[in-house]
N, C-alpha and C. Protein backbone atom coordinates (compact mmCIF):
# COMPACT_ATOMS: atom_id res chain seq x y z
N UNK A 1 0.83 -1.19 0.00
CA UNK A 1 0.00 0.00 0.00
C UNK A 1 0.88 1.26 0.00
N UNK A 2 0.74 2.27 -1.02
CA UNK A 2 0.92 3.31 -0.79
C UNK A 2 0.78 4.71 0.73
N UNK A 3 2.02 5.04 1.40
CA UNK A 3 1.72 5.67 2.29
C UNK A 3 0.77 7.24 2.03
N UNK A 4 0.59 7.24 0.80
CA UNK A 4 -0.35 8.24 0.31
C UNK A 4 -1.30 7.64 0.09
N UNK A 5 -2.09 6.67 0.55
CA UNK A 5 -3.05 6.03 -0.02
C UNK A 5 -4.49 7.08 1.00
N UNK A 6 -5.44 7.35 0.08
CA UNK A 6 -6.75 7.88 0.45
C UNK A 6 -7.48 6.87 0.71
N UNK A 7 -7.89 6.94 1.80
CA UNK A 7 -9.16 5.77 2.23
C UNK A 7 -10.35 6.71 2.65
N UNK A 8 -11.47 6.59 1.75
CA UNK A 8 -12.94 7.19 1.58
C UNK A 8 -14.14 5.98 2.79
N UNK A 9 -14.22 6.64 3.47
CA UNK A 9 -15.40 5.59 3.78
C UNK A 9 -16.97 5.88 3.91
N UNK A 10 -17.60 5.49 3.12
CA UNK A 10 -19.02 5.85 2.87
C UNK A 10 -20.20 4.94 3.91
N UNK A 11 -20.33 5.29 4.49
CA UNK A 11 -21.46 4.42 5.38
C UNK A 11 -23.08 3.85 5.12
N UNK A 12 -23.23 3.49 5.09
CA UNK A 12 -24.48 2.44 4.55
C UNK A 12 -25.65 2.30 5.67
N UNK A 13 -26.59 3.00 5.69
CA UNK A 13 -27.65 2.87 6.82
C UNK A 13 -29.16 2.84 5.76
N UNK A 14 -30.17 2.57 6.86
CA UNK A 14 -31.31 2.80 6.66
C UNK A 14 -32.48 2.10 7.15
N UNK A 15 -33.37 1.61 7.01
CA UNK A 15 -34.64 0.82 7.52
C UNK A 15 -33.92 -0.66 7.62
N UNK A 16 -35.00 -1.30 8.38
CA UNK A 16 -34.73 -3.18 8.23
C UNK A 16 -35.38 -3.29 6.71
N UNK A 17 -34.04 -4.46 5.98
CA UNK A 17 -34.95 -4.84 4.60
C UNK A 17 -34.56 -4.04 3.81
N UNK A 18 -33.99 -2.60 3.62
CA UNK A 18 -33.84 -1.77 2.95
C UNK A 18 -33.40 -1.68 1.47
N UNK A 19 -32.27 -3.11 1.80
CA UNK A 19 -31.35 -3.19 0.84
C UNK A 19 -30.09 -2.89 0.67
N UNK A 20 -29.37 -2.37 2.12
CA UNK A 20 -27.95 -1.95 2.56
C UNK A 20 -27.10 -2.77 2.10
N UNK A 21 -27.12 -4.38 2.84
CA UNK A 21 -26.10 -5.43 2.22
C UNK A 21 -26.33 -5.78 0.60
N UNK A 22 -27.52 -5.84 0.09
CA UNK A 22 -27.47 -5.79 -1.49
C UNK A 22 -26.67 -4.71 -2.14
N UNK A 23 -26.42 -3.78 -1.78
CA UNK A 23 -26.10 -2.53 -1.94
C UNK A 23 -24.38 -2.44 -2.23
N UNK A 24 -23.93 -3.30 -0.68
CA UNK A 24 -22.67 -3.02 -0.61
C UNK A 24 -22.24 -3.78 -1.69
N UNK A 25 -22.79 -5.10 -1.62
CA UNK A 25 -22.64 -6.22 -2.34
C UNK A 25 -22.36 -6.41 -3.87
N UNK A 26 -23.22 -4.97 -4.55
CA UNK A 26 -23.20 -4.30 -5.52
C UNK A 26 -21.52 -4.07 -5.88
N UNK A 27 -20.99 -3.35 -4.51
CA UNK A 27 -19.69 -2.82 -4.99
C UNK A 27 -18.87 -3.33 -4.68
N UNK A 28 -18.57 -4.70 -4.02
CA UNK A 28 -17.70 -5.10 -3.47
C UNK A 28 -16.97 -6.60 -4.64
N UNK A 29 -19.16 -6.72 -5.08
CA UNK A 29 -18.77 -8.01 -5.78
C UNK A 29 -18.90 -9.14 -4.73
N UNK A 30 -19.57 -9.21 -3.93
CA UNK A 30 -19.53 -10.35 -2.99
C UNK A 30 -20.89 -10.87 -2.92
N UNK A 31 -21.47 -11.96 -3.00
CA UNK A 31 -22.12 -13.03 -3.19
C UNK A 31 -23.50 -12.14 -2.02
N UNK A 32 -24.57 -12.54 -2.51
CA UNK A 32 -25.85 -12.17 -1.63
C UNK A 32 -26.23 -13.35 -0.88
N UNK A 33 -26.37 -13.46 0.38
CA UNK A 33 -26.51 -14.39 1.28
C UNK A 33 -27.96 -14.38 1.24
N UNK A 34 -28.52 -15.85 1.12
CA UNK A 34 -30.34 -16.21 1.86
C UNK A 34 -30.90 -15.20 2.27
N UNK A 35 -30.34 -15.06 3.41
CA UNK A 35 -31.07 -13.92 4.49
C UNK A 35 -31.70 -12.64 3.95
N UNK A 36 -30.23 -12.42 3.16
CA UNK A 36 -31.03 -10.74 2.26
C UNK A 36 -31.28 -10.69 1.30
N UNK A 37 -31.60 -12.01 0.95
CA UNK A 37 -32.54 -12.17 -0.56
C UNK A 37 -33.83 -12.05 0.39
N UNK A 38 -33.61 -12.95 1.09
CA UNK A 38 -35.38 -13.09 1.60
C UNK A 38 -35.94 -12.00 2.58
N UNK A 39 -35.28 -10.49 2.46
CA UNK A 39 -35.92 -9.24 3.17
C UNK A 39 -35.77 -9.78 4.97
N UNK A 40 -34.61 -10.60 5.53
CA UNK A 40 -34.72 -10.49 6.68
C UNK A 40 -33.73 -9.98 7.64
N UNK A 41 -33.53 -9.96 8.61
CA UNK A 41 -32.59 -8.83 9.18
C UNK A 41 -30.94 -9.76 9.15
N UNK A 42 -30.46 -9.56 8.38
CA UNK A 42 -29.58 -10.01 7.98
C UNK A 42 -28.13 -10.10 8.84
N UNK A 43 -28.05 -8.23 8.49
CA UNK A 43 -26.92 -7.63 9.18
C UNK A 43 -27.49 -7.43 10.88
N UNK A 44 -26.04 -7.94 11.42
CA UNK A 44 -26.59 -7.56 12.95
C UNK A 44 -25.31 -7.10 13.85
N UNK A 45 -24.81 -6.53 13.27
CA UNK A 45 -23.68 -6.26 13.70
C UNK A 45 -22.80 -4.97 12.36
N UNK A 46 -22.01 -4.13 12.64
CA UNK A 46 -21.19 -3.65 11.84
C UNK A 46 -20.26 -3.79 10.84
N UNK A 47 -20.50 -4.07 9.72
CA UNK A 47 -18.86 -4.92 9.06
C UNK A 47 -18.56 -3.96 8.28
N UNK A 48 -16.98 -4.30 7.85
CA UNK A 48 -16.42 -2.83 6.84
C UNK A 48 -15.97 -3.95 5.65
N UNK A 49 -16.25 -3.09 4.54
CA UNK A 49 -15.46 -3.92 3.13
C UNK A 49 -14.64 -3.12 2.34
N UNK A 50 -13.41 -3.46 2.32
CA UNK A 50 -12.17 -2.75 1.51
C UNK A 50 -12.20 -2.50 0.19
N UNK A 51 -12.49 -2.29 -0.42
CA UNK A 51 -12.16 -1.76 -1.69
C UNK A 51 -11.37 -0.85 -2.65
N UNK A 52 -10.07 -1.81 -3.33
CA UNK A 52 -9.17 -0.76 -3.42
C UNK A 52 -9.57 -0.38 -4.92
N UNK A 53 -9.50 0.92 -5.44
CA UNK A 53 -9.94 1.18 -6.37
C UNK A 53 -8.34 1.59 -7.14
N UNK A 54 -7.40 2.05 -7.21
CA UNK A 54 -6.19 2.73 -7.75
C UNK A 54 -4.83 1.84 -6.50
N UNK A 55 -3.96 2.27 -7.17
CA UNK A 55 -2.84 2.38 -6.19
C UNK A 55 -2.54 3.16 -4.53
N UNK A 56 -3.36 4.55 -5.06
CA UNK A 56 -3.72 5.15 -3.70
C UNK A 56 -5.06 5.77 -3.72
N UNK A 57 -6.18 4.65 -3.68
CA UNK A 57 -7.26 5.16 -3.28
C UNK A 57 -8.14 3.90 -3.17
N UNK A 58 -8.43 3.66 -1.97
CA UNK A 58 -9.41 2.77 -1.62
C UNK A 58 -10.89 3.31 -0.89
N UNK A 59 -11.75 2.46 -0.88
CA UNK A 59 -13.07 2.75 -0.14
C UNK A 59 -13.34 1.47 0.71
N UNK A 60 -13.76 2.32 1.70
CA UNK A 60 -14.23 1.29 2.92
C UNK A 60 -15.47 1.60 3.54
N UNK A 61 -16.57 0.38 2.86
CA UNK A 61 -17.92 1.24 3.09
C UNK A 61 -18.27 0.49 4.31
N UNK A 62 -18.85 0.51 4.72
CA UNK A 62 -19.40 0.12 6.24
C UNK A 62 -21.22 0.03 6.50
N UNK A 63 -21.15 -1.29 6.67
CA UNK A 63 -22.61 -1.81 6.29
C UNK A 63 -22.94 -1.76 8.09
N UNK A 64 -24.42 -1.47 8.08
CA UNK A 64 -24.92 -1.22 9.77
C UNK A 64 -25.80 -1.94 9.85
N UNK A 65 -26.27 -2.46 10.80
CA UNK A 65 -27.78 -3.01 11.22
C UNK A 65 -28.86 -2.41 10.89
N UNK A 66 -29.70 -2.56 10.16
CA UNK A 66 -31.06 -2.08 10.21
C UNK A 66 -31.62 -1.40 11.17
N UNK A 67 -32.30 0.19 10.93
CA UNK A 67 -33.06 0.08 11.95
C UNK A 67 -34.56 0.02 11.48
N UNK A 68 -35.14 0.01 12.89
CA UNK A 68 -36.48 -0.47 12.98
C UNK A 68 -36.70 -1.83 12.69
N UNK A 69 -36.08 -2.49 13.94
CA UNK A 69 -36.36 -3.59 14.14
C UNK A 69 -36.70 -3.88 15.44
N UNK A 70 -37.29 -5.00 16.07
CA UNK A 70 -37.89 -4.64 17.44
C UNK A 70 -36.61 -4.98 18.43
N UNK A 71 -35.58 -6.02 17.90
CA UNK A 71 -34.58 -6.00 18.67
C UNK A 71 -33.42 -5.99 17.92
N UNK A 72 -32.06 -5.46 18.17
CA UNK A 72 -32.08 -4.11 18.86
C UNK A 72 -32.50 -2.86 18.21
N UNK A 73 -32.32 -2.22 19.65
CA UNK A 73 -33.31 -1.35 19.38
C UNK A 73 -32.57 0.00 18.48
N UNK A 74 -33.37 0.85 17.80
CA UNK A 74 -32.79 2.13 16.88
C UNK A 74 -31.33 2.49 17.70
N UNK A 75 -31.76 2.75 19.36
CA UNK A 75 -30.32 3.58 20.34
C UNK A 75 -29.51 2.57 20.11
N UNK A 76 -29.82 1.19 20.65
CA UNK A 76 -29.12 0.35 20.33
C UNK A 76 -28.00 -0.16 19.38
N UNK A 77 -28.32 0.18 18.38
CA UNK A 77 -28.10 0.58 16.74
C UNK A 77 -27.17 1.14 16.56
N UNK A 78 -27.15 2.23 16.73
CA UNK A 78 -26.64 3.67 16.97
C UNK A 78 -25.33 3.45 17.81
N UNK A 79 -25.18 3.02 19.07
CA UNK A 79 -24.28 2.94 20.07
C UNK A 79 -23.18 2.07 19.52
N UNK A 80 -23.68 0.52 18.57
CA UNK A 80 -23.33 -0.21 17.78
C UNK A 80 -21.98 0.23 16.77
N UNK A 81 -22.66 1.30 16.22
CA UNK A 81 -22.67 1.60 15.00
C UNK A 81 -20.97 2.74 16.07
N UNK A 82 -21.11 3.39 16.69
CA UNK A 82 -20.53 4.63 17.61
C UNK A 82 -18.98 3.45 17.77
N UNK A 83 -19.24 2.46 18.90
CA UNK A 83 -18.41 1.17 19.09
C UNK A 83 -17.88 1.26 18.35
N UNK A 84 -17.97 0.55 17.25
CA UNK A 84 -17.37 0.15 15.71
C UNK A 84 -16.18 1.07 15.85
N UNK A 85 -16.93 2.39 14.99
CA UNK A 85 -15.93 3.41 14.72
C UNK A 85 -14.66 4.02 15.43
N UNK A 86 -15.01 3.88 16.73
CA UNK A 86 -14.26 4.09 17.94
C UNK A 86 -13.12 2.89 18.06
N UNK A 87 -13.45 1.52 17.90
CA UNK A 87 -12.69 0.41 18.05
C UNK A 87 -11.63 0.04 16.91
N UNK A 88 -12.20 0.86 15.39
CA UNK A 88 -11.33 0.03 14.18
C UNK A 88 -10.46 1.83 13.88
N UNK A 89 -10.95 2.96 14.44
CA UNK A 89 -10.14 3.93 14.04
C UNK A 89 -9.62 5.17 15.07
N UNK A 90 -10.46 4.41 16.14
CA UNK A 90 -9.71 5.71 17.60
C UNK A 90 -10.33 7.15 17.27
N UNK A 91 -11.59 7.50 16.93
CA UNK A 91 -11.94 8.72 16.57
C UNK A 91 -11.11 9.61 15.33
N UNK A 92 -10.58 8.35 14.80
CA UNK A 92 -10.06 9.55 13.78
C UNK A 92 -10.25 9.33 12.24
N UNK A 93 -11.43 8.66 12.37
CA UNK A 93 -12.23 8.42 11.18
C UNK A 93 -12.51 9.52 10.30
N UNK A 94 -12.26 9.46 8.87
CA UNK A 94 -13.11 10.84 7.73
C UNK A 94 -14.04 10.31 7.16
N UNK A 95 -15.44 9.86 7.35
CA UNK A 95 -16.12 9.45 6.74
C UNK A 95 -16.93 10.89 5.58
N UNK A 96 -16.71 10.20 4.32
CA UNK A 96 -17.05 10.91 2.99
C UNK A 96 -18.32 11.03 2.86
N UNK A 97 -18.89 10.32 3.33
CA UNK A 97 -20.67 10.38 3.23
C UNK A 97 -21.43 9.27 3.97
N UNK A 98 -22.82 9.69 3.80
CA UNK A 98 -24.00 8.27 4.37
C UNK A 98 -24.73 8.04 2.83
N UNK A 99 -24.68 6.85 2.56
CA UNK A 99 -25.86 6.45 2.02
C UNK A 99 -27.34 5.73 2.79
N UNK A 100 -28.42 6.05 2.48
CA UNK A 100 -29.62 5.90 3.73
C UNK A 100 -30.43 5.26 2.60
N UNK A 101 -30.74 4.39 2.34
CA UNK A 101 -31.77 3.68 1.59
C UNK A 101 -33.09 3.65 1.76
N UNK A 102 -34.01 3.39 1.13
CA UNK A 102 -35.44 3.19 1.08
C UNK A 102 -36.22 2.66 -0.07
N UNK A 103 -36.77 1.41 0.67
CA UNK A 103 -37.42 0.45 -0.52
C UNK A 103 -38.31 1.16 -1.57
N UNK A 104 -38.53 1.11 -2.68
CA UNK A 104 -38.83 2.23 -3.64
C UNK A 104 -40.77 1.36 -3.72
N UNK A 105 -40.52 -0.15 -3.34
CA UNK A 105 -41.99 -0.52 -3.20
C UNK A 105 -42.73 -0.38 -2.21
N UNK A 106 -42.08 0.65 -0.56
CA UNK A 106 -43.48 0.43 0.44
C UNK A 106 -44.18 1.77 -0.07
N UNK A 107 -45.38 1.21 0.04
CA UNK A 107 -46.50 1.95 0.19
C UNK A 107 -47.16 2.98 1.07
N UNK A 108 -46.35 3.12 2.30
CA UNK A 108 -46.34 4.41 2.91
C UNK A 108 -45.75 4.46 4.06
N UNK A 109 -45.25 5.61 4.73
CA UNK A 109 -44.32 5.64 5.57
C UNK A 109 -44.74 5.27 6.78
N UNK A 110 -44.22 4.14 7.41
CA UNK A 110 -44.64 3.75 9.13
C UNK A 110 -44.43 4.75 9.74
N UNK A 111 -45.06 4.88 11.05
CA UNK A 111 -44.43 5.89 12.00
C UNK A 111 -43.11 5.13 12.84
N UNK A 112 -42.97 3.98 12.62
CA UNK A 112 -41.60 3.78 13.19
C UNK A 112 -40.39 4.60 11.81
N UNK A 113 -40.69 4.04 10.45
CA UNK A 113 -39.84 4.54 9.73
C UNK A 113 -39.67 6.17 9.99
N UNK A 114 -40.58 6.71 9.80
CA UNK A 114 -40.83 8.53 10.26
C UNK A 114 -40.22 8.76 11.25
N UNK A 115 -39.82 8.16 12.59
CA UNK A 115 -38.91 8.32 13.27
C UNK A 115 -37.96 8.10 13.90
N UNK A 116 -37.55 7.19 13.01
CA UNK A 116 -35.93 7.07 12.35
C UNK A 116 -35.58 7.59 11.23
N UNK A 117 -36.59 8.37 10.32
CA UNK A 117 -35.80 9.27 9.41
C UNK A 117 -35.48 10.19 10.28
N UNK A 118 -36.32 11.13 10.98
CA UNK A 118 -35.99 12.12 12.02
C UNK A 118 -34.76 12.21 12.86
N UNK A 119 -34.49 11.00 13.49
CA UNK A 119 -33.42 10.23 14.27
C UNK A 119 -31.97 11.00 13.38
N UNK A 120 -32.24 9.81 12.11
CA UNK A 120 -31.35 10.09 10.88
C UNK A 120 -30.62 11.71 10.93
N UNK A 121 -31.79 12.09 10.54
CA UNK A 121 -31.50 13.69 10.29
C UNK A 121 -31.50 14.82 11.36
N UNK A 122 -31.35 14.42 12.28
CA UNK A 122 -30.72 14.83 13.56
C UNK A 122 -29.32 14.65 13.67
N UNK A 123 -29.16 13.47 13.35
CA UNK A 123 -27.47 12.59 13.53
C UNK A 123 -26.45 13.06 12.58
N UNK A 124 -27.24 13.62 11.00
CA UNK A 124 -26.53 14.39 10.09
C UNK A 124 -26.61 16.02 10.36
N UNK A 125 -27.41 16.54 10.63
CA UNK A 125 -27.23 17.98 10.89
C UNK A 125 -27.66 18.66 9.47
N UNK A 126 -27.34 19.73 9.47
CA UNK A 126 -27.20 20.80 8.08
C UNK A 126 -26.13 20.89 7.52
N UNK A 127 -24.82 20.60 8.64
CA UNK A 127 -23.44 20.94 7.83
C UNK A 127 -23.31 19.33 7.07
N UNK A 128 -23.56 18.36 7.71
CA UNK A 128 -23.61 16.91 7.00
C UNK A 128 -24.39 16.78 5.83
N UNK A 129 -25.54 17.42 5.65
CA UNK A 129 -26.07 16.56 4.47
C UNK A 129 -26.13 16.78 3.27
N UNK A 130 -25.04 17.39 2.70
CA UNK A 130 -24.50 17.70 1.70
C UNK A 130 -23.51 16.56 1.27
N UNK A 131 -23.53 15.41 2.43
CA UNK A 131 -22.82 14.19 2.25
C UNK A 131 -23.50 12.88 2.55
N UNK A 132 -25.09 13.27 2.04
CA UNK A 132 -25.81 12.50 2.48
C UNK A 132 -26.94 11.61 0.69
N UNK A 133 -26.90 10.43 0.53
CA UNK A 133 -27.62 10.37 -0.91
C UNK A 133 -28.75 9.51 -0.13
N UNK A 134 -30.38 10.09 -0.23
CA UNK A 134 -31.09 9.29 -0.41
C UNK A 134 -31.50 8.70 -1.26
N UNK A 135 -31.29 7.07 -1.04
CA UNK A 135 -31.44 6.01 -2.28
C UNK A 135 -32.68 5.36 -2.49
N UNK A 136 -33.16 5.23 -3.38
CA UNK A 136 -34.26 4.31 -3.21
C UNK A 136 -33.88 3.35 -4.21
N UNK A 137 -34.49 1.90 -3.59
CA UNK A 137 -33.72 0.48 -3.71
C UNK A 137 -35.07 -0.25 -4.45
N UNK A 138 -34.68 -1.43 -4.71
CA UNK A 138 -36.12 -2.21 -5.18
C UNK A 138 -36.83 -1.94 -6.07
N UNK A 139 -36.21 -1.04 -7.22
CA UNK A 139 -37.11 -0.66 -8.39
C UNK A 139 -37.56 -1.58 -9.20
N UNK A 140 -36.64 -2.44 -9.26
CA UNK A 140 -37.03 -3.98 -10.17
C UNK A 140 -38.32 -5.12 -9.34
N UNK A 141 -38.88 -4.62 -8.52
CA UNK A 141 -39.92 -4.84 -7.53
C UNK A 141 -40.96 -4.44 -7.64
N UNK A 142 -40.85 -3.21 -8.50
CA UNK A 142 -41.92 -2.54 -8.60
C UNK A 142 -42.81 -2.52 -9.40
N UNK A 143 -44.71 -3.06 -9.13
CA UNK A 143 -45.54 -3.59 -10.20
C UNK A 143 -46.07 -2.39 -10.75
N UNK A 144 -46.16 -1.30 -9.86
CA UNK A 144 -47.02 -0.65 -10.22
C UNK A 144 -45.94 1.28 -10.66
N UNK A 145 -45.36 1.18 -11.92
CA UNK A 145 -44.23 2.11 -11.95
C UNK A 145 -45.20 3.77 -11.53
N UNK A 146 -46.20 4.00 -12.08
CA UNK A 146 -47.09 5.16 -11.98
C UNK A 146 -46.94 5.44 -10.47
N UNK A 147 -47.23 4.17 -9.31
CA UNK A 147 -47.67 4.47 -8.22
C UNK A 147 -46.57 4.86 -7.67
N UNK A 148 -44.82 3.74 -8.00
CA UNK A 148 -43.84 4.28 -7.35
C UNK A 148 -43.09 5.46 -8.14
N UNK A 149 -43.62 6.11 -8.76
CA UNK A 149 -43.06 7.54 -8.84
C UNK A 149 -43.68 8.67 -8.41
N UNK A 150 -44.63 8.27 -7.99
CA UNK A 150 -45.68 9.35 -7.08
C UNK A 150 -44.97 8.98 -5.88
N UNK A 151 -44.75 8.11 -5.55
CA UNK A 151 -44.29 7.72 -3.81
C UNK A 151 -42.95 8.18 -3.95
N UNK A 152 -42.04 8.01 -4.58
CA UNK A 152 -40.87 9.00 -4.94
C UNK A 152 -40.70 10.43 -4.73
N UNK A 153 -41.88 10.98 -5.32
CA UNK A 153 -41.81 12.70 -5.43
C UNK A 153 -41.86 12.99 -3.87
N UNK A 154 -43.74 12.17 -3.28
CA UNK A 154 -43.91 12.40 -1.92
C UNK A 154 -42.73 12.11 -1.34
N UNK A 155 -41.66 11.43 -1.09
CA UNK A 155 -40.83 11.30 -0.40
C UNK A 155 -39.44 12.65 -0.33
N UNK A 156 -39.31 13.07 -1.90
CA UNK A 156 -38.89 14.16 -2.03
C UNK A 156 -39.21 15.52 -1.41
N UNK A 157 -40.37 15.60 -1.76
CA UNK A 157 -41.33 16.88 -1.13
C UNK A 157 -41.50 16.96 -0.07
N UNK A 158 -41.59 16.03 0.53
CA UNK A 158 -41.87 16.41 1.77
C UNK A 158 -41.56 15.43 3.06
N UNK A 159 -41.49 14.10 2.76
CA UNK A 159 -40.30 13.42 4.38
C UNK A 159 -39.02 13.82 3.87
N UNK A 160 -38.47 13.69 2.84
CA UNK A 160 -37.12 14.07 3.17
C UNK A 160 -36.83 15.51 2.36
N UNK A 161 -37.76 15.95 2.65
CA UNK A 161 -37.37 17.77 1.80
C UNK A 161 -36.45 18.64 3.12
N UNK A 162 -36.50 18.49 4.34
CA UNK A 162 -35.88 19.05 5.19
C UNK A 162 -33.90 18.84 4.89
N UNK A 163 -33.89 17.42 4.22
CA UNK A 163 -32.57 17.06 4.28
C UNK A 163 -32.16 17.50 2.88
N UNK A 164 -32.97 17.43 1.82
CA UNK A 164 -32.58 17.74 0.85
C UNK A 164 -32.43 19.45 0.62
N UNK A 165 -33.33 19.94 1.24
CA UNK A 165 -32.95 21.33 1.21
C UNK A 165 -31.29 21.81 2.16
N UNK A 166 -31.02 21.33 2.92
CA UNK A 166 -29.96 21.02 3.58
C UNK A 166 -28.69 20.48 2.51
N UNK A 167 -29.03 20.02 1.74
CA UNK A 167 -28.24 19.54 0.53
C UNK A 167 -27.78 18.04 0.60
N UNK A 168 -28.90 17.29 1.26
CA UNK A 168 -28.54 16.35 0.85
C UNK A 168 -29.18 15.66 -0.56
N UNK A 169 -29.25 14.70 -1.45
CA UNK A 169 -29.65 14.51 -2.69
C UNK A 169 -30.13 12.71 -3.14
N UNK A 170 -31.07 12.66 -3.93
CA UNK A 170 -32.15 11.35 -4.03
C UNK A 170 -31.39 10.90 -5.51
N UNK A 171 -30.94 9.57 -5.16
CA UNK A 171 -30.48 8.96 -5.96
C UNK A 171 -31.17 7.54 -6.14
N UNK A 172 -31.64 6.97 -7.30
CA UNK A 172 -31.87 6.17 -7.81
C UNK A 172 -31.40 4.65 -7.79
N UNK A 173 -31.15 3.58 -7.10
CA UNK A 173 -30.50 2.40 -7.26
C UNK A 173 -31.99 1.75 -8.13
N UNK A 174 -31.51 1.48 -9.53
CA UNK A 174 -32.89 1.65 -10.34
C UNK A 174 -32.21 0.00 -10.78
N UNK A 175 -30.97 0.12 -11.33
CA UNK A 175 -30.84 -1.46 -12.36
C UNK A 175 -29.87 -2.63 -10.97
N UNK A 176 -30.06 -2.52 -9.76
CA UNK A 176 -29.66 -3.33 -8.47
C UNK A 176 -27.88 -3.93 -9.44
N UNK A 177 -27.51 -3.03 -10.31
CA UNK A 177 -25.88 -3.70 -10.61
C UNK A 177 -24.99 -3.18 -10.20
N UNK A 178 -23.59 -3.70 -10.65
CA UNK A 178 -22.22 -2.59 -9.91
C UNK A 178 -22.36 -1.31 -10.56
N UNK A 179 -22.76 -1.19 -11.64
CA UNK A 179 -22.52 -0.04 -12.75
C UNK A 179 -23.31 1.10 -12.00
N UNK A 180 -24.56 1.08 -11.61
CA UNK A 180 -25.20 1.52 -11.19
C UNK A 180 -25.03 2.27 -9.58
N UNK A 181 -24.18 0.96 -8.79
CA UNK A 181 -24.05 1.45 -7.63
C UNK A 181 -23.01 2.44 -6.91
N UNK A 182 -21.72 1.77 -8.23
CA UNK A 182 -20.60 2.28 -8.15
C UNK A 182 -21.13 4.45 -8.70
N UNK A 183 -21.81 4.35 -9.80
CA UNK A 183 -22.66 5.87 -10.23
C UNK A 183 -22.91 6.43 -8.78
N UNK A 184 -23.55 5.75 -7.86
CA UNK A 184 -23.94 6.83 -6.91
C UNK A 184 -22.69 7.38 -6.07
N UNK A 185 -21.92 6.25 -5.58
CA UNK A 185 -20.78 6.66 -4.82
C UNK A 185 -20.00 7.32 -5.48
N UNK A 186 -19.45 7.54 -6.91
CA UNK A 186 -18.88 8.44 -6.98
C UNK A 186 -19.32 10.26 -7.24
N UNK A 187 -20.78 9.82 -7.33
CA UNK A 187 -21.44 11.05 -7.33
C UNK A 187 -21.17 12.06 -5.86
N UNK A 188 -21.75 10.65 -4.80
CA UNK A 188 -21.35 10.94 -3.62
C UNK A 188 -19.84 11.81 -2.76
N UNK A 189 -18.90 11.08 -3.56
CA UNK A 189 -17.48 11.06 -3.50
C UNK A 189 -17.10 12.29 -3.68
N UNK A 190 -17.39 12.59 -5.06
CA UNK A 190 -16.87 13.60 -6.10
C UNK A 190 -16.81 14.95 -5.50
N UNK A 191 -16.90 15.16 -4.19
CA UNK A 191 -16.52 16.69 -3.90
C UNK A 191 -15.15 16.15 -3.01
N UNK A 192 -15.33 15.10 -2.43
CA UNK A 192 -14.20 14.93 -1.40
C UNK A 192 -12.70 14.56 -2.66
N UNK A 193 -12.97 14.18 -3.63
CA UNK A 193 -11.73 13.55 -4.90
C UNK A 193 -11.30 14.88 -4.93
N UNK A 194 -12.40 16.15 -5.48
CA UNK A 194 -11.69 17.35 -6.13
C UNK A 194 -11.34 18.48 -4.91
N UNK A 195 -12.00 17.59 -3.71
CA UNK A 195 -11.50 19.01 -2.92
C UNK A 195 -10.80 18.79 -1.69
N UNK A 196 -10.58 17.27 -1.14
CA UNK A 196 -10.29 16.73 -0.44
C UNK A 196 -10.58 17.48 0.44
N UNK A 197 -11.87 17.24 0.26
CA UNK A 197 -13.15 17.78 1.64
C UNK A 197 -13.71 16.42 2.04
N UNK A 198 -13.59 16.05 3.70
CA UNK A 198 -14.05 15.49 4.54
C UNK A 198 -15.71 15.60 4.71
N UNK A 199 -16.87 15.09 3.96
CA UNK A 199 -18.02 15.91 4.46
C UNK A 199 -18.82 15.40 5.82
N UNK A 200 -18.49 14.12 6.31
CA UNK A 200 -18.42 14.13 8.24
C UNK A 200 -18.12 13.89 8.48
């Protein structure tokens, strides 16, 4: 490894089921396990996956537990998620962004989901979410395309218009491939490459 080597790490959150480990899985190239084919809580614990992209530049995205699940709980989650970071980098982590997913087929927002987006966007702030992509996952799921692009906008307009006005931005995981997934992260990326800006 290069002692100039850039390590980006993009973090991976969102609902139970969401589609996080499909996601990473996307970019890593690593095999989809039973569990998160079949929408169940898969991840239960924190894991990081290396990805070296150049000579000096790798990504290390970091897949989290679901929340909104009945055990453990969202704080739970969270504290999890705090651990981790604290244990593999001593607080001196630059994480480049969050990706936050959302199934592009539910049909309307739980009030558990509603407050863990809130949660969410508490935890990012205003100066964060300019390093923040909301994704929506599961498009190839979707029977009814009319209905999930109306549920799209609503989600734009107005649950997550607080973050997006904040600057964070709604990205598409539309064809579930690398081509596709690898598009968002460097969309994501692309201020920290040209400006070697940290965005949390």
């Amino acid at each position: 490894m290069s002692s100039l080597l850039t390590t980006l790490h993009p973090r991976v959150m969102g609902p139970l089921g969401s589609g996080k480990t499909n996601f990473i899985n996307r970019l890593t190239g690593a095999k989809e396990e039973r569990a998160a084919r079949q929408h169940k809580p898969y991840t239960r614990s924190v894991k990081g996956f290396a990805v070296n992209v150049s000579k000096d530049r790798q990504y290390m995205f970091v897949d989290t537990p679901g929340f909104n699940d009945t055990y453990p709980t969202d704080r739970d989650v969270l504290r999890t998620i705090a651990e981790w970071l604290e244990k593999n980098y001593r607080g001196e982590i630059n994480l480049s962004g969050i990706i936050y997913t959302h199934r592009a087929t539910d049909n309307q927002m739980s009030g558990s989901v509603c407050r863990n987006l809130d949660m969410f966007a508490r935890l990012c702030g205003d100066r964060g979410a300019a390093g923040v992509r909301l994704v929506t996952t599961m498009w190839g799921m979707v029977k009814n395309t009319e209905l999930a692009e109306k549920r799209a906008s609503q989600l734009e307009n107005w649950f997550w218009r607080p973050l997006i006005d904040a600057g964070a931005r709604h990205r598409r995981f539309e064809e579930n491939s690398s081509r596709c997934a690898w598009r968002i992260i460097e969309d994501l990326t692309a201020r920290v490459a040209e400006n070697d800006y940290v965005i949390l």
